[in-house]
N, C-alpha and C. Protein backbone atom coordinates (compact mmCIF):
# COMPACT_ATOMS: atom_id res chain seq x y z
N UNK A 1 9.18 -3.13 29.37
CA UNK A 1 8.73 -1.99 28.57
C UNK A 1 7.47 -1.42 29.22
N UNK A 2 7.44 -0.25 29.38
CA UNK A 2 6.19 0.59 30.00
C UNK A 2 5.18 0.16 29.20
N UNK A 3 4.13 -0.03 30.00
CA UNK A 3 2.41 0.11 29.66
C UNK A 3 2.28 1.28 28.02
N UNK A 4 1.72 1.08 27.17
CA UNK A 4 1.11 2.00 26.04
C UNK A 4 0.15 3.14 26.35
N UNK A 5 0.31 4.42 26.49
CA UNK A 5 -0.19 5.39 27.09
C UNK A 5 -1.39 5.48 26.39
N UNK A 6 -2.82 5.76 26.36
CA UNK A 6 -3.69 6.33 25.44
C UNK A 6 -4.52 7.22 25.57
N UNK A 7 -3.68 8.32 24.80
CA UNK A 7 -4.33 9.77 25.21
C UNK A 7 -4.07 10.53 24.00
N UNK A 8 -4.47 10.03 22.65
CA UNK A 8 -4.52 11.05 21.57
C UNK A 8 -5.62 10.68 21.13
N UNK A 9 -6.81 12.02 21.10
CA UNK A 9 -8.21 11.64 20.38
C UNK A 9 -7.62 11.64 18.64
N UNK A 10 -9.02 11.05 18.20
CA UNK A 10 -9.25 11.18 16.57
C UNK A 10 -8.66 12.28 16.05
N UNK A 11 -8.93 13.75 16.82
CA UNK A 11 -8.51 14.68 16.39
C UNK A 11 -7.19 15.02 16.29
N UNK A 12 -7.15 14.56 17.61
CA UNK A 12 -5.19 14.65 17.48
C UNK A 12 -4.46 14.18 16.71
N UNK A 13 -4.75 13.01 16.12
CA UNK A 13 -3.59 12.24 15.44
C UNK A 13 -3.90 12.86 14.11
N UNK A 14 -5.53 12.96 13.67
CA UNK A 14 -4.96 13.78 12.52
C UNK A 14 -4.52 15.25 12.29
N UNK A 15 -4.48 15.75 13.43
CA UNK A 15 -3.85 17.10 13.27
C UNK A 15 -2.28 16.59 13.07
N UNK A 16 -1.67 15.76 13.96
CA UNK A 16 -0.46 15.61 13.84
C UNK A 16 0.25 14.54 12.58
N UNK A 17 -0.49 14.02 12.01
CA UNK A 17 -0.37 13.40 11.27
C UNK A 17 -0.80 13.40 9.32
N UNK A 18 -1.87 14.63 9.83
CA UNK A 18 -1.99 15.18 8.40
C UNK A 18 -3.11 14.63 7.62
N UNK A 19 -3.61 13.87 8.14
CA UNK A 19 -4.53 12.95 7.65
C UNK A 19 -6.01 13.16 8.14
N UNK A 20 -6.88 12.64 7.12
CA UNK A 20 -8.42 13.32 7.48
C UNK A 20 -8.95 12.31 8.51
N UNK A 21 -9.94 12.71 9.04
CA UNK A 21 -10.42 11.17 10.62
C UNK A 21 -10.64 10.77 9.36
N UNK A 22 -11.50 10.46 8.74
CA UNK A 22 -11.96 9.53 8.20
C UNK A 22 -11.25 8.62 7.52
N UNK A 23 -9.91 8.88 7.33
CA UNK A 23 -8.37 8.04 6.73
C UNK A 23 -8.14 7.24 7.61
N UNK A 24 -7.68 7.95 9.07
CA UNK A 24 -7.51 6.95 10.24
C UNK A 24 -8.61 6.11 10.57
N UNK A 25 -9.78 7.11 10.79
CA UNK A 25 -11.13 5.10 10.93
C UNK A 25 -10.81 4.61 10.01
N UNK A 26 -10.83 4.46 8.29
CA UNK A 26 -10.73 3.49 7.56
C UNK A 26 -8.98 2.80 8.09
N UNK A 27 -7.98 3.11 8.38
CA UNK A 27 -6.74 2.29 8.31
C UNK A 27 -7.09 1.60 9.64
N UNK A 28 -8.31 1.98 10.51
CA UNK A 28 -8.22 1.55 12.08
C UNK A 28 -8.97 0.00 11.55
N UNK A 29 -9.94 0.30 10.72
CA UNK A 29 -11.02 -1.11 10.15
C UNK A 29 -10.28 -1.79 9.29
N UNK A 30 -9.24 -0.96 8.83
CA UNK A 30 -8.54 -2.24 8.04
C UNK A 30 -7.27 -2.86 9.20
N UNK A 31 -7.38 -2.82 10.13
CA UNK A 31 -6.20 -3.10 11.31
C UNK A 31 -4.99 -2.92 11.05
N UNK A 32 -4.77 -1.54 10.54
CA UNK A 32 -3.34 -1.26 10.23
C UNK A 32 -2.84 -0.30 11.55
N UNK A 33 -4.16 0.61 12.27
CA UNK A 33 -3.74 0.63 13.22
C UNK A 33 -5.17 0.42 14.72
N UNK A 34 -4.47 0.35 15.94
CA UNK A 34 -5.76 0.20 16.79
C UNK A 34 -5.74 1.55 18.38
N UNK A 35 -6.98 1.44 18.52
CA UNK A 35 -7.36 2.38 19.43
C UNK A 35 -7.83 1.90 20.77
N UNK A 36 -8.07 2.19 21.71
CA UNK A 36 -8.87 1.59 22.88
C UNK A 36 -10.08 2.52 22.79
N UNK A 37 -11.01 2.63 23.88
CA UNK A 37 -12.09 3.25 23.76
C UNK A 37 -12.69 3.49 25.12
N UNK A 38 -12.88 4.86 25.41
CA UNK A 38 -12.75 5.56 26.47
C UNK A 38 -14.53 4.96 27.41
N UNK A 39 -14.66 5.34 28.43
CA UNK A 39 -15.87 4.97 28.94
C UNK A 39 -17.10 5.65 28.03
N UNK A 40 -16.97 6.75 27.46
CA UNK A 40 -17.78 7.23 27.01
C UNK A 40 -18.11 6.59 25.18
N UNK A 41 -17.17 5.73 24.80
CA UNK A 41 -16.68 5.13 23.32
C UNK A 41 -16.48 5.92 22.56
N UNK A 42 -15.61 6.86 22.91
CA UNK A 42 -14.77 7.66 22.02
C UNK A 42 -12.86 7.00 22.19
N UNK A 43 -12.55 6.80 20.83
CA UNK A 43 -11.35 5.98 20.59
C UNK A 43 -10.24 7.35 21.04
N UNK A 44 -9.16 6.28 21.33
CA UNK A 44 -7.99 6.84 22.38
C UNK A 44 -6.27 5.68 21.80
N UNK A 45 -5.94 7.05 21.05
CA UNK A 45 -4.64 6.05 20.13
C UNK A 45 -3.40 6.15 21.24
N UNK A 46 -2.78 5.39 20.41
CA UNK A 46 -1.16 5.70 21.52
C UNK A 46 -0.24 6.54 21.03
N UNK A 47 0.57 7.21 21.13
CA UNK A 47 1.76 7.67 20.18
C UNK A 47 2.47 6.56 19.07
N UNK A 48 2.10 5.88 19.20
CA UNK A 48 2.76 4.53 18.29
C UNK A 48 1.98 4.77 16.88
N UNK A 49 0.74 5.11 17.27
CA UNK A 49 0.06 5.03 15.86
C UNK A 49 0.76 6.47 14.71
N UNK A 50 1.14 7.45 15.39
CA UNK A 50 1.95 8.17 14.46
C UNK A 50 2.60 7.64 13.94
N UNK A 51 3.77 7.10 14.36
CA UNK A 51 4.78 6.01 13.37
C UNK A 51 3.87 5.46 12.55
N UNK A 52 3.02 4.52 12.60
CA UNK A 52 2.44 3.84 11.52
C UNK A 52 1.82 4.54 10.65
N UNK A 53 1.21 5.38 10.90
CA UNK A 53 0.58 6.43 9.90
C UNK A 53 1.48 6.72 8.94
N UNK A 54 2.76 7.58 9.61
CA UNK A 54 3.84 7.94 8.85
C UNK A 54 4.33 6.84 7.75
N UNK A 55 4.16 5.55 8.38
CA UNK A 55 4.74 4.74 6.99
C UNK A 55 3.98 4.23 6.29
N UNK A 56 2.34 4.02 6.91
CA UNK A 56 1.55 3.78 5.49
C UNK A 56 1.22 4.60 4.49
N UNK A 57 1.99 6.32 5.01
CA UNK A 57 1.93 7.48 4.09
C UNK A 57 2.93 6.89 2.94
N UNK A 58 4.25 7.00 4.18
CA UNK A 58 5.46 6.60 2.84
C UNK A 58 5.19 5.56 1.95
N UNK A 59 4.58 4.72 2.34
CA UNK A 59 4.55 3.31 1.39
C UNK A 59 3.08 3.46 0.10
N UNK A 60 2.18 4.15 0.51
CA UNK A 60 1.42 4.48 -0.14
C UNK A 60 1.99 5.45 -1.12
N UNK A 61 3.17 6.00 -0.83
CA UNK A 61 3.75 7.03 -1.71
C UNK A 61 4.54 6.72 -2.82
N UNK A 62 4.99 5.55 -2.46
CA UNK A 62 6.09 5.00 -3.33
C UNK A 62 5.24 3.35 -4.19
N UNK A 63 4.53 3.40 -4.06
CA UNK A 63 3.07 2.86 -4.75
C UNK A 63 2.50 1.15 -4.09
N UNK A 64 3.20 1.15 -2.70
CA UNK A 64 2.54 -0.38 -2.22
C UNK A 64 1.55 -0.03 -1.95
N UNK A 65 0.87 -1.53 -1.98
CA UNK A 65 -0.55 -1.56 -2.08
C UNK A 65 -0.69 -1.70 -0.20
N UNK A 66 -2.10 -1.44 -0.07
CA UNK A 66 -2.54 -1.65 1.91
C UNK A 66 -1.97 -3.36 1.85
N UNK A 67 -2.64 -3.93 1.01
CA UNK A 67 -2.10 -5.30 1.79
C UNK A 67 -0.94 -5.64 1.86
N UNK A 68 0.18 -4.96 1.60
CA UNK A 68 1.39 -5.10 1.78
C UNK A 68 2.05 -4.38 2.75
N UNK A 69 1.25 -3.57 2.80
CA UNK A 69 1.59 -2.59 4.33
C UNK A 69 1.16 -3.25 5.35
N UNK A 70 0.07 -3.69 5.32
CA UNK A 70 -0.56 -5.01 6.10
C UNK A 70 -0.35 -5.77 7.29
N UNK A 71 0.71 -6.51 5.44
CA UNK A 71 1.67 -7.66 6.09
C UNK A 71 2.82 -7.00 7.01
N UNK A 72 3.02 -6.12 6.62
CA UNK A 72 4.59 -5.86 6.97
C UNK A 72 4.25 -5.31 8.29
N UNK A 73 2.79 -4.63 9.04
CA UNK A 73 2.43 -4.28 9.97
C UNK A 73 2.37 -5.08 11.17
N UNK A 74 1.65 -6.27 10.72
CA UNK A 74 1.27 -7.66 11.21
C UNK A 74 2.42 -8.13 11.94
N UNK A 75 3.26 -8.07 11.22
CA UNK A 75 4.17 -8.80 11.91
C UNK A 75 5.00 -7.75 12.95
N UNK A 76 4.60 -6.67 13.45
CA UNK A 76 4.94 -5.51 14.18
C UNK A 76 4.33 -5.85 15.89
N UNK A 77 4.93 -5.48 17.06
CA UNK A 77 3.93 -5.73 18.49
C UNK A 77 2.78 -4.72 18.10
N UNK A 78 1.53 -4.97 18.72
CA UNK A 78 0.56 -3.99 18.50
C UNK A 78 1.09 -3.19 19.88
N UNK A 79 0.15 -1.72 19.97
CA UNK A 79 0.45 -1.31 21.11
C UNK A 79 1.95 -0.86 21.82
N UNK A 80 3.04 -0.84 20.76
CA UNK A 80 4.09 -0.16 20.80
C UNK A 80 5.16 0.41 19.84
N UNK A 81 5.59 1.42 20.14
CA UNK A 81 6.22 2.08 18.86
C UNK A 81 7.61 1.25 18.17
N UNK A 82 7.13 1.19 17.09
CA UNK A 82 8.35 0.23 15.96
C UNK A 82 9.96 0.84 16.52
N UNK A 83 10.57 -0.11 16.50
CA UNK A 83 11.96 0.07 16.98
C UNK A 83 12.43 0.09 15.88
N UNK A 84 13.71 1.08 16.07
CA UNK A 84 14.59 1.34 14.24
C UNK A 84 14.95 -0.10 13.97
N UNK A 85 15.00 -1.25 14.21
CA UNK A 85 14.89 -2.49 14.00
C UNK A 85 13.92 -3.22 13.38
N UNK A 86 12.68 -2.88 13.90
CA UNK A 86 11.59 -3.11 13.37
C UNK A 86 11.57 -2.42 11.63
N UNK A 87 11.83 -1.20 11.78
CA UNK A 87 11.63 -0.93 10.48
C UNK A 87 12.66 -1.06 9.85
N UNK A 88 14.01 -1.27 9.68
CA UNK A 88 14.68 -1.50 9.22
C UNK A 88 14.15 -3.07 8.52
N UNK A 89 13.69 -4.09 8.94
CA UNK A 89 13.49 -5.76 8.68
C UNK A 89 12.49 -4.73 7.50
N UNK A 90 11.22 -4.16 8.00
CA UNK A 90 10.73 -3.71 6.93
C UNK A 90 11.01 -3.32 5.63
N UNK A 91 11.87 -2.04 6.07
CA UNK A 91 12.37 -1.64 4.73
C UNK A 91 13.72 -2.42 3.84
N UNK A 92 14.02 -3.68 4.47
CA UNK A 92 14.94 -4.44 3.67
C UNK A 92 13.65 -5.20 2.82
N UNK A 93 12.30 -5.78 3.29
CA UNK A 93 11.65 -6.35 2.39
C UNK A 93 11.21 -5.60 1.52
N UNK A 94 10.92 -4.15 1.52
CA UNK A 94 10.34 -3.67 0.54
C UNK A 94 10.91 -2.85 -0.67
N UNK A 95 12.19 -3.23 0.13
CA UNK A 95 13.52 -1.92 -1.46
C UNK A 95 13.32 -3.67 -2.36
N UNK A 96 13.61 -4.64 -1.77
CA UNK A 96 12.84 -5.70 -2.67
C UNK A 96 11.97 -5.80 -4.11
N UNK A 97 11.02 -5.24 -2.97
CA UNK A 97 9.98 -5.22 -3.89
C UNK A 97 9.66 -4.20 -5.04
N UNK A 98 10.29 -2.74 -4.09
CA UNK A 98 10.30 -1.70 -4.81
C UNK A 98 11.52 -2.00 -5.99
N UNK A 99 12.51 -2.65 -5.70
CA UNK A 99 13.16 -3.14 -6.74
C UNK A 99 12.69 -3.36 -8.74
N UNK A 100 11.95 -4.36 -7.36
CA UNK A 100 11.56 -5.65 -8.96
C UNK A 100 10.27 -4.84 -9.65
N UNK A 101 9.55 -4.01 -8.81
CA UNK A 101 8.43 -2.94 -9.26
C UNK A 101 9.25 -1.46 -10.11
N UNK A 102 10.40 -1.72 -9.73
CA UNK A 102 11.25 -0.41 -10.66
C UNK A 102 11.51 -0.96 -11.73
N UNK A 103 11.87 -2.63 -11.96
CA UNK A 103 12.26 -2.74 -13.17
C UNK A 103 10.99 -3.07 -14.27
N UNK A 104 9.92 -3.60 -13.62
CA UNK A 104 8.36 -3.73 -14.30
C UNK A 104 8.41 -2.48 -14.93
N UNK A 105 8.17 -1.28 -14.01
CA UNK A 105 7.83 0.20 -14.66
C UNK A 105 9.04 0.64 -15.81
N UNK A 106 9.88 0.37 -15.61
CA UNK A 106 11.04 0.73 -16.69
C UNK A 106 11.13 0.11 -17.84
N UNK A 107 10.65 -1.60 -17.92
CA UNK A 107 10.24 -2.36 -19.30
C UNK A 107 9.34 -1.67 -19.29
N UNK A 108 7.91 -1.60 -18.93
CA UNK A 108 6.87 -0.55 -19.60
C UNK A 108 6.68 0.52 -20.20
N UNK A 109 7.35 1.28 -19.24
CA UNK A 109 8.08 2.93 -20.00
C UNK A 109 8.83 2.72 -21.18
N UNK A 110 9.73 1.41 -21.54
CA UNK A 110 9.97 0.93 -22.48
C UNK A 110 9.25 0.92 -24.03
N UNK A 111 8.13 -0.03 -23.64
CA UNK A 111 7.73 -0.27 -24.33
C UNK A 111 6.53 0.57 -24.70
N UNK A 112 5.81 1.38 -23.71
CA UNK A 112 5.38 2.92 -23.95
C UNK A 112 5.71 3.37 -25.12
N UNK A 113 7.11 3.65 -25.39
CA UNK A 113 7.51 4.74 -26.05
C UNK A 113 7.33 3.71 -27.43
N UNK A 114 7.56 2.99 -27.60
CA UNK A 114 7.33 1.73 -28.77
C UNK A 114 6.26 1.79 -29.23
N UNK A 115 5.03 1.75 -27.95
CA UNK A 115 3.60 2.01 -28.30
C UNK A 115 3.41 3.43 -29.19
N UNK A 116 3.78 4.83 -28.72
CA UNK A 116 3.58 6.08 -28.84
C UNK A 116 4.17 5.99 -30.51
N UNK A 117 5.54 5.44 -30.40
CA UNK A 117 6.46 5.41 -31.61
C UNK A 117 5.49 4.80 -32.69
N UNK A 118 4.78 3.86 -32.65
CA UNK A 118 4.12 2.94 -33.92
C UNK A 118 2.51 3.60 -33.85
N UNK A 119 1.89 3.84 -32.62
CA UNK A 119 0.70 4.04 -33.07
C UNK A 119 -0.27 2.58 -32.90
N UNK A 120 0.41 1.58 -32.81
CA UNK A 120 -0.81 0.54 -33.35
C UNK A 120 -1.18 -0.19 -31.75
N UNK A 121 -0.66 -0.24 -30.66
CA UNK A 121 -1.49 -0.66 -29.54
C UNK A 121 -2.26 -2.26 -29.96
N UNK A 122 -1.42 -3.28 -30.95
CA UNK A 122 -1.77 -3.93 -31.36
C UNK A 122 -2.21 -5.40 -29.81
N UNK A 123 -3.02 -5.81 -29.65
CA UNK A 123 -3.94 -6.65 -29.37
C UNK A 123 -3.22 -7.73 -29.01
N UNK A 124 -2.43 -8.48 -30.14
CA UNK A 124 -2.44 -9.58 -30.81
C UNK A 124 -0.65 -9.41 -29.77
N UNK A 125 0.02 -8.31 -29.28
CA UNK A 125 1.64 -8.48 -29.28
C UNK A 125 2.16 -6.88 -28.19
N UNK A 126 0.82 -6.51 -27.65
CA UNK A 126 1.08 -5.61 -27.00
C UNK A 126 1.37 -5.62 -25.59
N UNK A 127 2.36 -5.88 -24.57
CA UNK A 127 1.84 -5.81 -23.35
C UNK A 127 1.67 -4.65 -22.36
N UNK A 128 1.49 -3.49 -22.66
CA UNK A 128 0.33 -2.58 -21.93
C UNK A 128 -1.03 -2.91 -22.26
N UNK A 129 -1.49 -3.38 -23.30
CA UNK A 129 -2.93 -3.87 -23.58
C UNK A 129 -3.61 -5.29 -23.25
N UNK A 130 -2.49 -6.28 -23.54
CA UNK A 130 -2.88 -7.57 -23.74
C UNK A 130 -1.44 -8.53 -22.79
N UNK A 131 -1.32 -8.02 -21.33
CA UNK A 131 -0.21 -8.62 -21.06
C UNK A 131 -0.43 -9.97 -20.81
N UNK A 132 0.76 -10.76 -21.08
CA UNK A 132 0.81 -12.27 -21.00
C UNK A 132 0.07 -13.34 -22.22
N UNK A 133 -0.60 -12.19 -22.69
CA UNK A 133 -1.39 -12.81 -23.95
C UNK A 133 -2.11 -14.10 -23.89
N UNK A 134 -2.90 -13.92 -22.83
CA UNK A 134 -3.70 -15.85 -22.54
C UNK A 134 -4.64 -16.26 -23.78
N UNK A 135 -5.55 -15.06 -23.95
CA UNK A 135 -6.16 -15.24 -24.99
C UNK A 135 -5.43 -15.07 -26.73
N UNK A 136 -4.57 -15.03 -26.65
CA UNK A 136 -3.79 -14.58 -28.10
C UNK A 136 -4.43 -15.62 -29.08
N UNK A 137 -4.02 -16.88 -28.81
CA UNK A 137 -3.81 -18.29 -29.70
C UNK A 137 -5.33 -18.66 -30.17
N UNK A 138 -6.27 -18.32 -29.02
CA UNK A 138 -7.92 -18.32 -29.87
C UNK A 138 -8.31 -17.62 -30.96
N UNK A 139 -7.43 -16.64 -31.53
CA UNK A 139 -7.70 -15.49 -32.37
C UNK A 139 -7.98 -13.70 -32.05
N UNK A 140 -8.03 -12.93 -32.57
CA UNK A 140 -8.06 -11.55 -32.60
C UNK A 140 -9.81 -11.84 -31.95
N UNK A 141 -9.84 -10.23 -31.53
CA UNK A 141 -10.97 -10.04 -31.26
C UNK A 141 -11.77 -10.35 -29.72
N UNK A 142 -12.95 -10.16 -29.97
CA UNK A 142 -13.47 -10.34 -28.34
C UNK A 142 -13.77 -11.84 -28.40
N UNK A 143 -12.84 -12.76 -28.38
CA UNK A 143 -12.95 -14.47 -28.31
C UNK A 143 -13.71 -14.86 -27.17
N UNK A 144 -13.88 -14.36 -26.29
CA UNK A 144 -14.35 -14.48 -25.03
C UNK A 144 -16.09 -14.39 -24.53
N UNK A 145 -16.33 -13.27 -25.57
CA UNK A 145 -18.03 -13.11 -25.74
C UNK A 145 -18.23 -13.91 -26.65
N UNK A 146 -17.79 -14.61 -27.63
CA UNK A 146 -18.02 -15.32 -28.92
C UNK A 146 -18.24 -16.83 -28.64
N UNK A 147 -18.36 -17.26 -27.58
CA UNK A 147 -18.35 -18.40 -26.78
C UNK A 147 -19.95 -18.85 -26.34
């Protein structure tokens, strides 16, 4: 595989990519993507980093969190553009996730309308307010400052 070319300034990638510099330095410090740095230390991306941009857009869109983009980056070669292979392994882990995160939001939206329907946002049996209920069994109220 050829050498990684690096010849798109800061500016470039966010012109082509849509994104403000200051999006790309922060995703560069969080090592989602990397740059080299010219004699003068002005950073110098590859074309590879478009692809990644592009999918920490999509994934940020469809509501994963960075550290899950992260992971799924991590395990990517640095320094060359993702093969439809590469993202394919990706996007089989994350219809996954986006899965089991569709059916969370759909019991909620659920029980939303339950909330809206009664009015009472009760404490004691609600889970948009009080999920998992750890504190339930100590009693109502702020049990926690009462300590």
């Amino acid at each position: 595989m050829p050498e990684q070319k690096y010849d798109l300034s800061v500016g470039d990638v966010a012109r082509r990519s849509g994104l403000a510099v200051s999006a790309i330095h922060f995703y560069e410090r969080k090592g989602l993507i990397f740059a080299d740095r010219t004699g003068g230390n002005q950073r110098r991306y590859g074309r590879d980093v478009l692809r990644r941009l592009a999918l920490i857009r999509a994934a940020q869109e469809v509501g994963l969190p960075l550290s899950e983009v992260a992971e799924a980056l991590s395990a990517l070669p640095q320094k060359r553009t993702p093969t439809p292979e590469d993202w394919r392994h990706i996007a089989t882990r994350w219809a996954e996730k986006l899965d089991q995160r569709i059916r969370i939001l759909q019991g909620l939206r659920h029980d939303l309308d339950g909330c809206i329907g009664c009015g009472c946002l009760s404490l004691q049996r609600c889970q948009l307010v009080n999920p998992a209920d750890r504190l339930g069994e100590e009693g109502t109220g702020a049990v926690t400052l009462a300590r």
